[in-house]
C-alpha atoms as a PDB file:
ATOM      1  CA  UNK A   1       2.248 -19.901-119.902  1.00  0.00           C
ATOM      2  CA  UNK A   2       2.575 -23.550-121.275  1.00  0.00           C
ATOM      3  CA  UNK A   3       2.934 -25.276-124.587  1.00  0.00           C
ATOM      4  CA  UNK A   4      -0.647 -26.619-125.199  1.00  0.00           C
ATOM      5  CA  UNK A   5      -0.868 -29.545-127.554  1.00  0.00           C
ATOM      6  CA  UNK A   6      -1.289 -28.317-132.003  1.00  0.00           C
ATOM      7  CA  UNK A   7      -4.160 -29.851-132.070  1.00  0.00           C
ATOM      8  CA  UNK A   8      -6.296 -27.431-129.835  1.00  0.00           C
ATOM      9  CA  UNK A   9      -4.836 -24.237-131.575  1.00  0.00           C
ATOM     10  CA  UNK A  10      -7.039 -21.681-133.018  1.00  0.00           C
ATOM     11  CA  UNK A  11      -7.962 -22.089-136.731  1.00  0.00           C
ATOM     12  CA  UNK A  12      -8.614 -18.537-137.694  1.00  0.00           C
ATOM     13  CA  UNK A  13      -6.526 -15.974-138.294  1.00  0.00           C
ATOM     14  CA  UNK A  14      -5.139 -15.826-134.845  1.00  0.00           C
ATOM     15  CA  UNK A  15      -1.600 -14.635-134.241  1.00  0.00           C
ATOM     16  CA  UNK A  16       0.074 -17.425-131.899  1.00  0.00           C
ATOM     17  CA  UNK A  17       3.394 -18.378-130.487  1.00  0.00           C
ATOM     18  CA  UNK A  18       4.424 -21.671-132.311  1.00  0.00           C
ATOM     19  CA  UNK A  19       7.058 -24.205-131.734  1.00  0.00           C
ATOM     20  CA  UNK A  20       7.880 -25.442-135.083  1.00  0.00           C
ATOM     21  CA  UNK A  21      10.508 -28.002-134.303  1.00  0.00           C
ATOM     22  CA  UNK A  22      14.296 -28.276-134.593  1.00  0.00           C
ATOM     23  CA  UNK A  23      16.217 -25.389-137.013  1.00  0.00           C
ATOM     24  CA  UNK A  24      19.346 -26.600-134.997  1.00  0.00           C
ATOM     25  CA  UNK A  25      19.790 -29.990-133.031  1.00  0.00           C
ATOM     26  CA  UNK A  26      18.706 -29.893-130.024  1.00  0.00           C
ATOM     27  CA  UNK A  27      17.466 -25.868-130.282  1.00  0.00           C
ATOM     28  CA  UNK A  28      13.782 -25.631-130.555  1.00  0.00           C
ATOM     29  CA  UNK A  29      12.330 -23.165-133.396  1.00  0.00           C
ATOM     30  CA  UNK A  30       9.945 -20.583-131.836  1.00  0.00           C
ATOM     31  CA  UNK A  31       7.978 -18.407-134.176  1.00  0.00           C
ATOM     32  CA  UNK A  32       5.008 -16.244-134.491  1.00  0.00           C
ATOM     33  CA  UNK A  33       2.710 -17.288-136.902  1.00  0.00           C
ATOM     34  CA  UNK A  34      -1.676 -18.180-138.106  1.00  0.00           C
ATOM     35  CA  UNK A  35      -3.066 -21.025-139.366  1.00  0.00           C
ATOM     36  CA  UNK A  36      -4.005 -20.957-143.131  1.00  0.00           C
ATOM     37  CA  UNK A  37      -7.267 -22.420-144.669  1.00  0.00           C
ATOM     38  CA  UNK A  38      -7.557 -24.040-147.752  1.00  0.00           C
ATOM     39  CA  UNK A  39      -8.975 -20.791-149.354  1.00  0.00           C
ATOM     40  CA  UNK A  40      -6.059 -18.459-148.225  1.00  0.00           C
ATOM     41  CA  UNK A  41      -3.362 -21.165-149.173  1.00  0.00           C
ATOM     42  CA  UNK A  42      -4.713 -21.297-152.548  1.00  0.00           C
ATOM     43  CA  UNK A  43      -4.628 -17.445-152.745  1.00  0.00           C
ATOM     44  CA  UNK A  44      -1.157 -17.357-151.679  1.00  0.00           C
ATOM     45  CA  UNK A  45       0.343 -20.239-153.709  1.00  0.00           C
ATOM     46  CA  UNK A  46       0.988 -22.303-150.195  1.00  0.00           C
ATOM     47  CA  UNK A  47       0.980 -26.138-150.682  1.00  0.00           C
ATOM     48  CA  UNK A  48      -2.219 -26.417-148.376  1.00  0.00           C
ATOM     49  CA  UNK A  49      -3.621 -25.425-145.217  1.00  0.00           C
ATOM     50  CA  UNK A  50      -1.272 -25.462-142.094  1.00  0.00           C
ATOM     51  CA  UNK A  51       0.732 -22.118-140.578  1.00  0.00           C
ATOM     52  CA  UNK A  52       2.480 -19.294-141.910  1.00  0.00           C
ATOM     53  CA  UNK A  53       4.911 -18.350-139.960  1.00  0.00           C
ATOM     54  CA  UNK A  54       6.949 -14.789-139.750  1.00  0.00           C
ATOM     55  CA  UNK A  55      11.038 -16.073-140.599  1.00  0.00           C
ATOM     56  CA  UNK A  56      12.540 -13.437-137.917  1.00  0.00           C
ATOM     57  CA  UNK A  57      14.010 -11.691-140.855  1.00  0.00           C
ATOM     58  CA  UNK A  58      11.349 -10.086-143.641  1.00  0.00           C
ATOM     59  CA  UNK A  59       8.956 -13.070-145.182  1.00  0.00           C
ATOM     60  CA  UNK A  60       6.535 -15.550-144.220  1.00  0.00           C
ATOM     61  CA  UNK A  61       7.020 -19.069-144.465  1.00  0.00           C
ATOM     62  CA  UNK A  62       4.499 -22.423-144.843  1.00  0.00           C
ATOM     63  CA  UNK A  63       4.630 -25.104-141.396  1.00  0.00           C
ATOM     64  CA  UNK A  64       2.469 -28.025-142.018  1.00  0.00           C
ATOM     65  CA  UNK A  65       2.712 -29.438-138.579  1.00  0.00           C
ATOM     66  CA  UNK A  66       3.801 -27.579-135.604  1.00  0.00           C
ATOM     67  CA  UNK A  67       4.609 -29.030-132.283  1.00  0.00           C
ATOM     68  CA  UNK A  68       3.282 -27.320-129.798  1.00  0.00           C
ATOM     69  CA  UNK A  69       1.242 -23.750-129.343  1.00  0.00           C
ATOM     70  CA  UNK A  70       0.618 -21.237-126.914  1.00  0.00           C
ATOM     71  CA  UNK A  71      -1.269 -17.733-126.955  1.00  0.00           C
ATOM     72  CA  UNK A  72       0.500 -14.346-127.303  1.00  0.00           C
ATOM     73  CA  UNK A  73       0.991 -12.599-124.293  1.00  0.00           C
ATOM     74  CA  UNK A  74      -1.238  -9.287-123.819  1.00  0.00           C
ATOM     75  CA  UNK A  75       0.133  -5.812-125.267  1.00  0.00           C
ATOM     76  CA  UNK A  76       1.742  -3.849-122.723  1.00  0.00           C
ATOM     77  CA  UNK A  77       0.224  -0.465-121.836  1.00  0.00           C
ATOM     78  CA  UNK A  78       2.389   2.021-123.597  1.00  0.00           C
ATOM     79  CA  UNK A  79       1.165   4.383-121.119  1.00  0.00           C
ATOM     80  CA  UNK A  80       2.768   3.449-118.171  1.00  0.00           C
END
């Protein structure tokens, strides 16, 4: 897979690899996350739409402008 450019990402509640810029120098930030409408911000308290992103620990977190995006990989078969 490739990063495709923010811009073409899905704007539903889509679950999707994003690249969310620099936490460290030099080390990009790779998360799982959706975008948010206007609606659901409002509903959540977020500042306005953009992505909501899982923080690798226990909580969600608000990413106005990712970098890049790519879709999540298919769900192995736990069957084989």
């Amino acid at each position: 897979m490739t990063w495709l450019p923010i811009s073409t990402a899905p704007k539903d509640e889509t679950n999707v690899i994003l690249a969310i810029g620099e936490t460290i120098p030099d080390v990009l930030d790779v998360r799982v996350g959706s975008y948010l409408t206007t609606a659901q911000a409002l509903e959540l308290g977020a500042p306005g739409r953009g992505w909501l992103v899982w923080n690798d620990c226990c909580d969600w977190f608000y990413v106005e402008m990712p970098w890049f995006w790519m879709p999540l990989p298919a769900t192995p078969d736990a069957r084989t």
